[in-house]
N, C-alpha and C. Protein backbone atom coordinates (compact mmCIF):
# COMPACT_ATOMS: atom_id res chain seq x y z
N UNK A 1 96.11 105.92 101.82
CA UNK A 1 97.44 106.17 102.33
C UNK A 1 97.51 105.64 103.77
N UNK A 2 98.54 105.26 104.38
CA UNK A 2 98.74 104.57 105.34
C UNK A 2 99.05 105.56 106.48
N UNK A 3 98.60 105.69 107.77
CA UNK A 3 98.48 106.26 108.52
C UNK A 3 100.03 106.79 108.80
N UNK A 4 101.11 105.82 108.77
CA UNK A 4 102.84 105.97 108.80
C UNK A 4 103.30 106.97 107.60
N UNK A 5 102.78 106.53 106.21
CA UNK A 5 102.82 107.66 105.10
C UNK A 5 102.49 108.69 105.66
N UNK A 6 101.65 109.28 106.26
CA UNK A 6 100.78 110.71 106.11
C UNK A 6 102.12 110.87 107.30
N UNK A 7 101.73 110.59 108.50
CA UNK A 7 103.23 111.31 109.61
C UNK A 7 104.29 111.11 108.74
N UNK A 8 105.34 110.27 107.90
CA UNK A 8 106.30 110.72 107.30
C UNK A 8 106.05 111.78 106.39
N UNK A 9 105.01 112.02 105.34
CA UNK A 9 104.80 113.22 104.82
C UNK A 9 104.86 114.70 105.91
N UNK A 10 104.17 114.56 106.56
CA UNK A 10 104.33 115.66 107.73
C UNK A 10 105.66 116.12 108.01
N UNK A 11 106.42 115.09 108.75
CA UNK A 11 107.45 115.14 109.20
C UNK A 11 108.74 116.15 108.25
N UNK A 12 108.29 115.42 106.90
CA UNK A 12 109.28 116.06 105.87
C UNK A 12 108.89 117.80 105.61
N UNK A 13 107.18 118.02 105.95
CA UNK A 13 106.58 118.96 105.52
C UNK A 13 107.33 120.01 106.66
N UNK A 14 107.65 119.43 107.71
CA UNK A 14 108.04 120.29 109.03
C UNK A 14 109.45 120.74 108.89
N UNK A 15 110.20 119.76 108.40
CA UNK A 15 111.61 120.37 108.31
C UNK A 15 112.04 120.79 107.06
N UNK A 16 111.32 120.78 105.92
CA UNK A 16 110.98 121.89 104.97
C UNK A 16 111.04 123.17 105.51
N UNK A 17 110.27 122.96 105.99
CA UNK A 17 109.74 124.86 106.42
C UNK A 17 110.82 125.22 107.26
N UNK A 18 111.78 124.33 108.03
CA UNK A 18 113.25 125.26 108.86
C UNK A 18 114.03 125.48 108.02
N UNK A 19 114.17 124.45 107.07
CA UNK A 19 115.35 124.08 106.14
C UNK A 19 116.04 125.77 105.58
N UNK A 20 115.19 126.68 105.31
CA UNK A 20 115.62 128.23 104.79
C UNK A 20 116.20 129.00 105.87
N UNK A 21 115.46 129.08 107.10
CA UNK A 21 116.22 129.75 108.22
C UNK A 21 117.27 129.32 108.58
N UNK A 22 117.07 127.92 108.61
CA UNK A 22 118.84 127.03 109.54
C UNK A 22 119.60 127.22 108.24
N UNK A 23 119.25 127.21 107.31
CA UNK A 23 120.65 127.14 105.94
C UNK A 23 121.23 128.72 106.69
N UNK A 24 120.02 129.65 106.17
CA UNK A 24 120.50 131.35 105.94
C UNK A 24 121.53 131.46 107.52
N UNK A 25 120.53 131.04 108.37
CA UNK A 25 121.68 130.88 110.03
C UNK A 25 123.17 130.62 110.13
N UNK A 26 123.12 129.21 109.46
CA UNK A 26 124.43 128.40 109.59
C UNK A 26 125.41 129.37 108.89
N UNK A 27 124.87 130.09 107.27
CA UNK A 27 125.88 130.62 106.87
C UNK A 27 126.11 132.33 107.46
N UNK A 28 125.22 132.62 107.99
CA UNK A 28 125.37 133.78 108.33
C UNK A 28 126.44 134.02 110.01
N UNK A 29 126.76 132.26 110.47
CA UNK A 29 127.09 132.60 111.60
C UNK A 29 125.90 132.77 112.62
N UNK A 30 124.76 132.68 112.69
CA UNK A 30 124.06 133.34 113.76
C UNK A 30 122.75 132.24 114.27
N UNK A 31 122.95 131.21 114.29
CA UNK A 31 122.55 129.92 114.30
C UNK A 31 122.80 129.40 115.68
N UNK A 32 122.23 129.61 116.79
CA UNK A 32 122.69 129.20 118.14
C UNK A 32 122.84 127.78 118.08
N UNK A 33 124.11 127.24 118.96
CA UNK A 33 124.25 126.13 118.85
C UNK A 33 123.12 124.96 119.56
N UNK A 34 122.03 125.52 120.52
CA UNK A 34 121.04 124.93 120.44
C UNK A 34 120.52 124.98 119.51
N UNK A 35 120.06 124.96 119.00
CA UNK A 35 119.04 125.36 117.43
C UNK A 35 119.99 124.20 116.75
N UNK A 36 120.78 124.28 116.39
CA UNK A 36 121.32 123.49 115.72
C UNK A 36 121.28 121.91 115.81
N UNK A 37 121.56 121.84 117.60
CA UNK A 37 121.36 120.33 117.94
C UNK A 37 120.03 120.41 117.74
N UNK A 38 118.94 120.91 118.22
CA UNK A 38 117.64 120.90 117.55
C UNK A 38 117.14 120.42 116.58
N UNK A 39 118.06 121.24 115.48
CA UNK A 39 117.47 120.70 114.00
C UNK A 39 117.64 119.18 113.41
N UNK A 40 118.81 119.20 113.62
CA UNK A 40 119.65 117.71 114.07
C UNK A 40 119.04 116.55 114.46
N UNK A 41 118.27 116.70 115.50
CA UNK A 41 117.84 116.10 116.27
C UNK A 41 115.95 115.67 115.65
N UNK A 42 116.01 117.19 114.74
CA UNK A 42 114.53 116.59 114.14
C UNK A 42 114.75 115.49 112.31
N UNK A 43 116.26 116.12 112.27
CA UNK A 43 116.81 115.28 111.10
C UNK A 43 116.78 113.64 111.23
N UNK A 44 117.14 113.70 112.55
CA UNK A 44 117.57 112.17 112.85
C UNK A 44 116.24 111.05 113.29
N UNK A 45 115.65 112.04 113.52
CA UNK A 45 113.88 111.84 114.07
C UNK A 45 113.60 111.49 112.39
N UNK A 46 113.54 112.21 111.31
CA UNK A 46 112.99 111.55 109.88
C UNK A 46 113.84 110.78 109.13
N UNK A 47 114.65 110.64 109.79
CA UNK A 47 115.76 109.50 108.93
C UNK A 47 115.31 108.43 109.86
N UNK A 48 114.91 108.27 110.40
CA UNK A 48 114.07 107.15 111.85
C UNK A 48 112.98 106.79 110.69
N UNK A 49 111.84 107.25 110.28
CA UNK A 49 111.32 107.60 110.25
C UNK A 49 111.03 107.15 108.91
N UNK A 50 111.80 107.53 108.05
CA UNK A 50 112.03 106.79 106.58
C UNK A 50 112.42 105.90 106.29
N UNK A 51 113.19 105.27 107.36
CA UNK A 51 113.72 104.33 107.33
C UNK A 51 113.01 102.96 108.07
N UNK A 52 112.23 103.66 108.87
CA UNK A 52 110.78 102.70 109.50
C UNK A 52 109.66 102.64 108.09
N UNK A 53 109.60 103.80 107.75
CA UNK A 53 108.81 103.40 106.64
C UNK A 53 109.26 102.25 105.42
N UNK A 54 110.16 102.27 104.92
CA UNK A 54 110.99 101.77 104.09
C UNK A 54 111.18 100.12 104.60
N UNK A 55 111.39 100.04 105.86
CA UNK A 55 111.45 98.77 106.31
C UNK A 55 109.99 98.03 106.07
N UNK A 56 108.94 98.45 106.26
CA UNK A 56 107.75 98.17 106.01
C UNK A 56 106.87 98.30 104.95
N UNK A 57 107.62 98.79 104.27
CA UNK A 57 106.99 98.58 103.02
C UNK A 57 107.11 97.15 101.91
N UNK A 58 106.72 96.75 101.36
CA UNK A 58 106.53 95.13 100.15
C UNK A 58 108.05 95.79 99.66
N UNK A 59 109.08 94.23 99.64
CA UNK A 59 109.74 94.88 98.09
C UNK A 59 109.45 95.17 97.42
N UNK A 60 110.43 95.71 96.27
CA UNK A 60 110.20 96.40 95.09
C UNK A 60 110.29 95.17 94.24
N UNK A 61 109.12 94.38 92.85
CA UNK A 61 109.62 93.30 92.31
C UNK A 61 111.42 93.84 91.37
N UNK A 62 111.62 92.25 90.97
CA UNK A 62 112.85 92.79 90.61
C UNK A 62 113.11 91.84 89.02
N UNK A 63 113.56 92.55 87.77
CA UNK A 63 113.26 92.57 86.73
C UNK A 63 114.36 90.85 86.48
N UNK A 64 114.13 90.03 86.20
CA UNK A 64 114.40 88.98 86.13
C UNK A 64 115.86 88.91 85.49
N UNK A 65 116.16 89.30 84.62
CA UNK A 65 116.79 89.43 83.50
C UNK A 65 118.18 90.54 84.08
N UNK A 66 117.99 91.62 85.03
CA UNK A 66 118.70 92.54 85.12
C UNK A 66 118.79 92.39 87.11
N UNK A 67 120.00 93.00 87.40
CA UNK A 67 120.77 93.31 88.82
C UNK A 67 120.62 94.43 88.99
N UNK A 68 119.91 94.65 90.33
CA UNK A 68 120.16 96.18 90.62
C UNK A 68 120.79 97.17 90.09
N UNK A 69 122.22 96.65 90.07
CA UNK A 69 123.32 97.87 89.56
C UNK A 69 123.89 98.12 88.16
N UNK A 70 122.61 96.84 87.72
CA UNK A 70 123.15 97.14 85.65
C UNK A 70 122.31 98.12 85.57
N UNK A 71 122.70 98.79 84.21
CA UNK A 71 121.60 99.65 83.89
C UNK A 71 120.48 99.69 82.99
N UNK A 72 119.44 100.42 82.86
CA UNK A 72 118.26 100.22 81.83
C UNK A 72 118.81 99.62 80.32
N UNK A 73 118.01 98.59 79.72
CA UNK A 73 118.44 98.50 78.24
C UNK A 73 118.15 99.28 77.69
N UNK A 74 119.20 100.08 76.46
CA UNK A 74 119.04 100.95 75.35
C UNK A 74 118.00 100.73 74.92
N UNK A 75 116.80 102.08 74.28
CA UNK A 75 116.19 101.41 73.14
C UNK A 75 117.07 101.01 71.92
């Protein structure tokens, strides 16, 4: 695994674990609006992040015969 994989795994592993408090917060009203830009702010940090990964990764090959947006042949 690539040293960038394992910190994006992390990263996701970290805002997992808020993801229950900031939901239960937001709806309960009681979610300080720091906290919020906070969370935000670690959202935008793994969308960085996935999207660095993603840039660096090999394309995906692509099936000769078919376009992205057709869909699988029936059996």
């Amino acid at each position: 695994m690539k040293r960038q994989t394992g910190e994006l795994v992390n990263a996701l592993h970290s805002v997992n674990r808020h993801v229950p408090t900031v939901a239960t917060g937001l709806l309960a009203g009681t979610l300080p609006v720091a906290k919020q830009h906070e969370f935000a702010g670690l959202l935008i940090q793994l969308g960085n992040l996935l999207h660095q990964h993603a840039g660096d990764s090999p394309p995906e090959p692509r099936h000769a015969l078919r376009d992205d947006g057709d869909a699988p042949p029936s059996p």
